[in-house]
N, C-alpha and C. Protein backbone atom coordinates (compact mmCIF):
# COMPACT_ATOMS: atom_id res chain seq x y z
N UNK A 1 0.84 -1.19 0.00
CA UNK A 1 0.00 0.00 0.00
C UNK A 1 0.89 1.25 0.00
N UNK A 2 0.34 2.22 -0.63
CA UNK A 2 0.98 3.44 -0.64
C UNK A 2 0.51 4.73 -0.01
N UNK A 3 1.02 5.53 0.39
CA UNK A 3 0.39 6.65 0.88
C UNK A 3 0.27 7.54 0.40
N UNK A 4 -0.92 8.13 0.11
CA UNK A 4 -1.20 9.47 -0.98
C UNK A 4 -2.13 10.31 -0.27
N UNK A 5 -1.61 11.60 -0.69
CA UNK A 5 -2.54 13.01 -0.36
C UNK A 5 -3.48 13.53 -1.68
N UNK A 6 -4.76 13.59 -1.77
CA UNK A 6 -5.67 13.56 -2.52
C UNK A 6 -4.91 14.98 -2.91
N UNK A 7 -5.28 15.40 -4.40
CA UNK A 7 -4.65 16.54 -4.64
C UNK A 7 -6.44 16.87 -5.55
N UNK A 8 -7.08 16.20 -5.57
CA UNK A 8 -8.86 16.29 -6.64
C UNK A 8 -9.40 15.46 -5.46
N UNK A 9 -10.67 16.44 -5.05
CA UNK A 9 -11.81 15.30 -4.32
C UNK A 9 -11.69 13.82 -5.02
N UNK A 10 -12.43 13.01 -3.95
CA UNK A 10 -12.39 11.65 -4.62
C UNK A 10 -13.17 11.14 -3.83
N UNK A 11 -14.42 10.32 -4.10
CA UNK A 11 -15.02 9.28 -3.83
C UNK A 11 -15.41 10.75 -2.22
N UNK A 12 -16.14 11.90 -2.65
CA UNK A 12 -16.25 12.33 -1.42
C UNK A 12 -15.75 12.93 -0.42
N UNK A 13 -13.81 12.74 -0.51
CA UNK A 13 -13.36 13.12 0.05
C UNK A 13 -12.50 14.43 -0.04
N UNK A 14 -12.49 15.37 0.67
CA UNK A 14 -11.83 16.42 -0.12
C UNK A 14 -10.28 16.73 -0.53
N UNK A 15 -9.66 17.92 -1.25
CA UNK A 15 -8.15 17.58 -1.31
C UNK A 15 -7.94 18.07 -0.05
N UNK A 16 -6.21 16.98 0.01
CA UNK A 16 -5.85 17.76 0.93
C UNK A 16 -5.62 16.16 1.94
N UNK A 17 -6.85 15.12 1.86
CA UNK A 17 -6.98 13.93 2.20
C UNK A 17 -6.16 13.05 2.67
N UNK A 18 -5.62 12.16 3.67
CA UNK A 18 -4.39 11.28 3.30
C UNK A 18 -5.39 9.45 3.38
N UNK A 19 -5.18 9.62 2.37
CA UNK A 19 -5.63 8.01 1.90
C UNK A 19 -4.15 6.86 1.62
N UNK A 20 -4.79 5.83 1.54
CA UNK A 20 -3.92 4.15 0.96
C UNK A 20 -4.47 3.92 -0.34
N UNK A 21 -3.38 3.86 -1.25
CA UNK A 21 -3.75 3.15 -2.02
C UNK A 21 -2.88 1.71 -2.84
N UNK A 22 -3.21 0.92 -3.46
CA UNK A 22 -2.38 0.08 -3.63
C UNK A 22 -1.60 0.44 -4.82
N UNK A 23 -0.33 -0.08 -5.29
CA UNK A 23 0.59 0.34 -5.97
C UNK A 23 -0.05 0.77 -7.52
N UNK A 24 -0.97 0.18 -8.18
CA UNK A 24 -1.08 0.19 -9.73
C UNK A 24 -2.39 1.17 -9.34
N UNK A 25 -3.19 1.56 -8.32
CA UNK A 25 -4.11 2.36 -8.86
C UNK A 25 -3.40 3.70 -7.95
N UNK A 26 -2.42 3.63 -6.97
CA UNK A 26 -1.84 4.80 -7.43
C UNK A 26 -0.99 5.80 -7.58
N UNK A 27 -0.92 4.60 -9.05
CA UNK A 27 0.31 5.30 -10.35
C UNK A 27 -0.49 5.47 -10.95
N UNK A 28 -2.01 4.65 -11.06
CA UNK A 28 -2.70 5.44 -12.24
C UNK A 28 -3.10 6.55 -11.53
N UNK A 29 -3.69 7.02 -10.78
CA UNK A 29 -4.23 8.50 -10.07
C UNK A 29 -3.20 9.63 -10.32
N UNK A 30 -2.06 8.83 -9.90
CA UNK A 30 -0.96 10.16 -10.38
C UNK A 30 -0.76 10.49 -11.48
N UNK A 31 -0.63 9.42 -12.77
CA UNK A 31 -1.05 10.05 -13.82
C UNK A 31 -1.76 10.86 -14.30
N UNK A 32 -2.74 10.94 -13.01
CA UNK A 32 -4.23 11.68 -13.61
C UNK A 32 -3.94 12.99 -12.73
N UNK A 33 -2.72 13.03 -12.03
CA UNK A 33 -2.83 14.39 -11.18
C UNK A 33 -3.43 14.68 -9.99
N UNK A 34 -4.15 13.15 -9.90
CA UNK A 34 -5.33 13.20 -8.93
C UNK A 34 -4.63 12.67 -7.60
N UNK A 35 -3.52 12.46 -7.46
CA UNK A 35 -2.82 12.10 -6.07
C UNK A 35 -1.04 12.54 -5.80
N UNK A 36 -0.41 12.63 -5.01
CA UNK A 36 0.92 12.34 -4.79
C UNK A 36 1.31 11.95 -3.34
N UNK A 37 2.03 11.71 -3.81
CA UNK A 37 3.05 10.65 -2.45
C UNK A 37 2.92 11.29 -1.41
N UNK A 38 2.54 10.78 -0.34
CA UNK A 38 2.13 11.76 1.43
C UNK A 38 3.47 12.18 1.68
N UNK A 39 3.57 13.05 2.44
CA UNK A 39 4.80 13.56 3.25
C UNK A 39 6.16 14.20 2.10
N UNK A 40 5.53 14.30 0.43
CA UNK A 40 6.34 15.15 -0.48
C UNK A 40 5.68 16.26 -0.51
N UNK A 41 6.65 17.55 -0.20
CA UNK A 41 6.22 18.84 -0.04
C UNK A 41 5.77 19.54 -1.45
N UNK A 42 5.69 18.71 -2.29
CA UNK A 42 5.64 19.31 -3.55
C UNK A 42 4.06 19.32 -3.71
N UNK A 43 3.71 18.79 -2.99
CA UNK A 43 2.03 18.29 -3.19
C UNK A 43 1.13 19.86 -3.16
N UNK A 44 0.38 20.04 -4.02
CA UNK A 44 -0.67 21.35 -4.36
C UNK A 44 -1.18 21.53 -3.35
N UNK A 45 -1.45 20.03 -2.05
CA UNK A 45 -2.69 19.88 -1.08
C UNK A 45 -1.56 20.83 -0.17
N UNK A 46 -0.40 20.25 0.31
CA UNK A 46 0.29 20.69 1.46
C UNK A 46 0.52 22.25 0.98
N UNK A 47 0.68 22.35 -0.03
CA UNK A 47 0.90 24.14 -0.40
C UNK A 47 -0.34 24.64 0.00
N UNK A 48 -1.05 24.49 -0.04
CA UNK A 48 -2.55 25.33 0.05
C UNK A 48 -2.68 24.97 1.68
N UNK A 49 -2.31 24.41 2.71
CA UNK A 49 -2.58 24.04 3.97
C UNK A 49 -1.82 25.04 4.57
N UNK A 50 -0.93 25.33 3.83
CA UNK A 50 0.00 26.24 4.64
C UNK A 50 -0.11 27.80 4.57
């Protein structure tokens, strides 16, 4: 499992989120922009928190 910060609502939840996901769905989400790796400061969610 991987750890991702929602960077696009999803399934309800808003950005900003810290969800699990498993390895192949998400690499596909990140493709889509729609997630990145928890605890990388590069993330749109952690910029906007701050």
């Amino acid at each position: 499992m991987v750890k991702a910060v929602l960077l696009k609502p999803l399934d309800g939840q808003p950005e900003g989120t810290e969800r699990e996901f498993s390895k192949a769905d998400f690499d596909r989400l990140k493709a889509l922009n729609a997630v990145g790796a928890a605890g990388t400061p590069k993330n749109k969610a952690e910029k906007a928190a701050k």
